[in-house]
N, C-alpha and C. Protein backbone atom coordinates (compact mmCIF):
# COMPACT_ATOMS: atom_id res chain seq x y z
N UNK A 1 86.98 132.85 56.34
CA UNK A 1 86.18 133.03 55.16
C UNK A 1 84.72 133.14 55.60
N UNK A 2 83.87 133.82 54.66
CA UNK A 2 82.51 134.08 55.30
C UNK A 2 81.80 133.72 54.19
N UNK A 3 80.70 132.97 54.55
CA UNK A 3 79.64 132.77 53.13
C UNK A 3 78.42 133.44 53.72
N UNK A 4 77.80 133.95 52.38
CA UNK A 4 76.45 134.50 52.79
C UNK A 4 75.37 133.37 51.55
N UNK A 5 74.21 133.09 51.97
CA UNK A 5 73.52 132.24 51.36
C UNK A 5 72.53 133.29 51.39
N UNK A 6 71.66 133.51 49.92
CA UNK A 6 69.95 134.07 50.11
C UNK A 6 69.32 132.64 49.76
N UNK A 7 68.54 132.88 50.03
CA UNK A 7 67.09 132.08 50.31
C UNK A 7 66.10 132.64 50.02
N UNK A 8 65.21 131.98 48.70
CA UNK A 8 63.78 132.66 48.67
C UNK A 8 63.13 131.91 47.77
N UNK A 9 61.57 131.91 48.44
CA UNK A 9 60.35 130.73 47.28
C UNK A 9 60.52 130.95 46.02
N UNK A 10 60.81 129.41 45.47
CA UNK A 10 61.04 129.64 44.08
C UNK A 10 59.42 130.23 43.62
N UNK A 11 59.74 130.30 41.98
CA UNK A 11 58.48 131.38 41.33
C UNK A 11 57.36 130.56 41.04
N UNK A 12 56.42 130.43 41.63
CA UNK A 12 54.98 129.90 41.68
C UNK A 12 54.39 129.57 42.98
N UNK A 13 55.58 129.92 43.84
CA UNK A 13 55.14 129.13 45.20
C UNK A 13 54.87 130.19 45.78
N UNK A 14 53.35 130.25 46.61
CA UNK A 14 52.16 131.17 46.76
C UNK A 14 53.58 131.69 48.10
N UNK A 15 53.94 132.75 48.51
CA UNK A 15 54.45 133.27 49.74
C UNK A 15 53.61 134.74 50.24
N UNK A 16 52.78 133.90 51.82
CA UNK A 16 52.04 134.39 52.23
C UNK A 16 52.76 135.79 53.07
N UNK A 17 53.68 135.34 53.88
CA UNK A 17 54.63 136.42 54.22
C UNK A 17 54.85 137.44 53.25
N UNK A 18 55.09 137.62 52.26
CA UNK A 18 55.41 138.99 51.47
C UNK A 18 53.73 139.06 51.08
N UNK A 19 52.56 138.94 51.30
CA UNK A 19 51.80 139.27 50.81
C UNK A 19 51.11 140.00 51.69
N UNK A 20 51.39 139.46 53.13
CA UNK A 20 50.95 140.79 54.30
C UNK A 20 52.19 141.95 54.28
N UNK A 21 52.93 141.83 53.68
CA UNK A 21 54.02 142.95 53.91
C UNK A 21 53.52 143.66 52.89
N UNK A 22 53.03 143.37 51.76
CA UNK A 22 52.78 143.99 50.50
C UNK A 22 51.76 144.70 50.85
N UNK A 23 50.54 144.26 51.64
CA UNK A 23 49.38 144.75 52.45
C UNK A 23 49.74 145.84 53.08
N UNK A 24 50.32 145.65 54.26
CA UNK A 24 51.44 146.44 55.14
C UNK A 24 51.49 147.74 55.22
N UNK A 25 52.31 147.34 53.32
CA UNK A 25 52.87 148.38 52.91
C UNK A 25 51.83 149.82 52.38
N UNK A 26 51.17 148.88 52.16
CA UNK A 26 49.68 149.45 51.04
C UNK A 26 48.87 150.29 52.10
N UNK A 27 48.99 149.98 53.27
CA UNK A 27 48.03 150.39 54.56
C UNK A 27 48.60 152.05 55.04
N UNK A 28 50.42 151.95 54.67
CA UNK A 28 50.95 152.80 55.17
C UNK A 28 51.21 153.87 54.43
N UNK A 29 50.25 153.56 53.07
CA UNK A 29 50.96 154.67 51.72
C UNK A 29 51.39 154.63 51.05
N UNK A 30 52.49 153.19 50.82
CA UNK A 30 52.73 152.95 49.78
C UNK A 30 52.16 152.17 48.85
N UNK A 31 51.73 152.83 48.21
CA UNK A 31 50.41 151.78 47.07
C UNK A 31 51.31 151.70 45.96
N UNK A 32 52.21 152.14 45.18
CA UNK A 32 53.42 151.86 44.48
C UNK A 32 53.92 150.64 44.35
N UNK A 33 53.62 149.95 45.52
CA UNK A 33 54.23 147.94 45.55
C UNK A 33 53.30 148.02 45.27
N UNK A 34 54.06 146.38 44.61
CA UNK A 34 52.40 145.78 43.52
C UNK A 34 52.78 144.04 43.99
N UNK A 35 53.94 143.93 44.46
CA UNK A 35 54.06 142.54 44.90
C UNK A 35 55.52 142.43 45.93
N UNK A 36 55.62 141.57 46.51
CA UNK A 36 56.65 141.20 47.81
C UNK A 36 56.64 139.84 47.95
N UNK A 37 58.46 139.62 47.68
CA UNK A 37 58.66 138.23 47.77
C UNK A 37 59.48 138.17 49.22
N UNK A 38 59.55 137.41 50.41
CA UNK A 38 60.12 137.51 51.41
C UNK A 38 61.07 136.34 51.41
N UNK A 39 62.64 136.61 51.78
CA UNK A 39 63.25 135.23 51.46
C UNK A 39 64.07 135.80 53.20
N UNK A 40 65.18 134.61 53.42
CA UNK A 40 66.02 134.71 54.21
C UNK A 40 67.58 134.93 53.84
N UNK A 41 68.70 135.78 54.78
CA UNK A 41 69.80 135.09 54.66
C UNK A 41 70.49 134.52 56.03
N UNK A 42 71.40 133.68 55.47
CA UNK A 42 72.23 133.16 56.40
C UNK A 42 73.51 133.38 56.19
N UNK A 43 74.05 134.01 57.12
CA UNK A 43 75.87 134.45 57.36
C UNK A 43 76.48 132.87 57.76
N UNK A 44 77.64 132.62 57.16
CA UNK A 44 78.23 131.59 57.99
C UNK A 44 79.91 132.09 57.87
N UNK A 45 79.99 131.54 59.30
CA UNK A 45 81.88 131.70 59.18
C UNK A 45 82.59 130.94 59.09
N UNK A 46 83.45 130.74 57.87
CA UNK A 46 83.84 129.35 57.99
C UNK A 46 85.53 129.30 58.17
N UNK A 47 85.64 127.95 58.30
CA UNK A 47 87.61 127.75 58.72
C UNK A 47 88.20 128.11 57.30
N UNK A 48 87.78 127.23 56.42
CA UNK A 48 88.75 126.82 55.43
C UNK A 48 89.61 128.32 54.86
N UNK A 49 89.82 127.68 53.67
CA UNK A 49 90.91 129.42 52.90
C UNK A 49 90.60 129.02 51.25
N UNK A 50 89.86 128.10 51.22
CA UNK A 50 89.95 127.35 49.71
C UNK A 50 88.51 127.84 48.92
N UNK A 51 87.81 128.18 48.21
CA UNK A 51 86.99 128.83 48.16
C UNK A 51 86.17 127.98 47.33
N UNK A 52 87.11 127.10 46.33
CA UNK A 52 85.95 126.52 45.59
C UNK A 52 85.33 125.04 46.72
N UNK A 53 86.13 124.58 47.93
CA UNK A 53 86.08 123.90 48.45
C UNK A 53 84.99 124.37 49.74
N UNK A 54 85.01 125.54 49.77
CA UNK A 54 83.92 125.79 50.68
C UNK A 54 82.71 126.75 50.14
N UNK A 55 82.74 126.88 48.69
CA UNK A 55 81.21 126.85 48.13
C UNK A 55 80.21 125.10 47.94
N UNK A 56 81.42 124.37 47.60
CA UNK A 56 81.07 123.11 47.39
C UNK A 56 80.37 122.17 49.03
N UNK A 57 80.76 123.12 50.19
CA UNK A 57 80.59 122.35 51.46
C UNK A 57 79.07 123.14 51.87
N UNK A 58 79.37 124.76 51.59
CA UNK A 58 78.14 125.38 51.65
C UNK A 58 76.84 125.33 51.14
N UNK A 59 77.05 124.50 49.77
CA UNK A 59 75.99 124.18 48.82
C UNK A 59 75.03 122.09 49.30
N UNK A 60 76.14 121.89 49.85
CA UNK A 60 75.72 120.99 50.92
C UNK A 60 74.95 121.12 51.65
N UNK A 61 75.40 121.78 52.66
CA UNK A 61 74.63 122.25 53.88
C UNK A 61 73.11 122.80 53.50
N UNK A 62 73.21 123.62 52.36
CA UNK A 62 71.60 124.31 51.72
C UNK A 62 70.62 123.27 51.09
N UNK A 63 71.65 122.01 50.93
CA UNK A 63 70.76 120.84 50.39
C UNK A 63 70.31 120.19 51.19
N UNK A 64 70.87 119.72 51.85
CA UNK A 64 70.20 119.31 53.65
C UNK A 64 69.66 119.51 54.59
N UNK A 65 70.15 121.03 54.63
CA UNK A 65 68.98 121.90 56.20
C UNK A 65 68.96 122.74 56.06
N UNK A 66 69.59 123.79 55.08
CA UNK A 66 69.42 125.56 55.54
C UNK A 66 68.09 126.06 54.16
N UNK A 67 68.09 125.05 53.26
CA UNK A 67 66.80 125.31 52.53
C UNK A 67 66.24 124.50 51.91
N UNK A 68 64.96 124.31 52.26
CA UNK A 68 63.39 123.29 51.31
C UNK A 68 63.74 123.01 50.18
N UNK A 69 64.67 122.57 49.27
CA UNK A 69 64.77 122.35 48.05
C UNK A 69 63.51 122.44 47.29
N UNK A 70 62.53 121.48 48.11
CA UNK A 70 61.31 121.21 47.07
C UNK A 70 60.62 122.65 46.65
N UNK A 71 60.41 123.98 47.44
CA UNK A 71 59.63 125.04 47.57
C UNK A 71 61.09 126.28 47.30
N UNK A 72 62.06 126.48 47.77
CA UNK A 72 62.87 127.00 47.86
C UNK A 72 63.67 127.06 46.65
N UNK A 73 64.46 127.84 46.48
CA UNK A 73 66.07 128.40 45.70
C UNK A 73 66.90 128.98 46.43
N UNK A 74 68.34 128.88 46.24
CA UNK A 74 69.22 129.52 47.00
C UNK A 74 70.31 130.22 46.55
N UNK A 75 71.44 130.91 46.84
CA UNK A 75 72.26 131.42 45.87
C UNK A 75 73.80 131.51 47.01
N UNK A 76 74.73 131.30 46.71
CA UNK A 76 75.83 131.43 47.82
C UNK A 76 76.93 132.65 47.06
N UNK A 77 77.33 132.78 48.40
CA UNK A 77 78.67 134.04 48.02
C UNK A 77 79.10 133.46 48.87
N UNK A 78 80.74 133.54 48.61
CA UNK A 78 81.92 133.38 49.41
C UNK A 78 82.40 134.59 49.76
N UNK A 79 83.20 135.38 50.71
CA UNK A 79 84.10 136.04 50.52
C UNK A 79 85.53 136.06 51.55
C-alpha cells in the first residue's frame, strides 16, 4: 500500500519560499502569478492491506514528525 501526504502552510502563515518563486516567476515573464504557496509531499510505502488502519497510522506519523502542526496542514491519500 502507498500513502502520499501533501503538506503546506496553513492560511496566514507568511511563506517566504513561494514568495521568491512568485518573484522568480515575475523575473522570467510570468507576471500572470499574483501569489505562490510552496508545500511538500511525502510518498510512503507501507506493509499493511487495511486502509482505514493505515490512514489512521499515517495521520500519526504527520502529528509527530512529518508536519509542524502549529504552522502547517496536511492531507493523506492511501492507495
Amino acid at each position: 500500500m502507498k500513502a502520499r501526504v501533501h503538506i503546506m502552510l496553513k492560511d496566514g502563515v507568511l511563506d517566504p519560499q513561494g514568495a521568491a518563486v512568485r518573484h522568480a516567476l515575475g523575473t522570467l515573464g510570468f507576471d500572470g502569478v499574483t501569489a505562490v504557496r510552496q508545500g511538500k509531499v511525502i510518498e510512503l510505502d507501507l506493509a499493511g492491506t487495511d486502509k482505514a488502519a493505515a490512514e489512521a497510522e499515517v495521520k500519526a506519523m504527520c502529528e509527530k514528525l512529518l508536519a509542524n502542526t502549529v504552522i502547517e496542514k496536511f492531507s493523506i491519500e492511501i492507495a
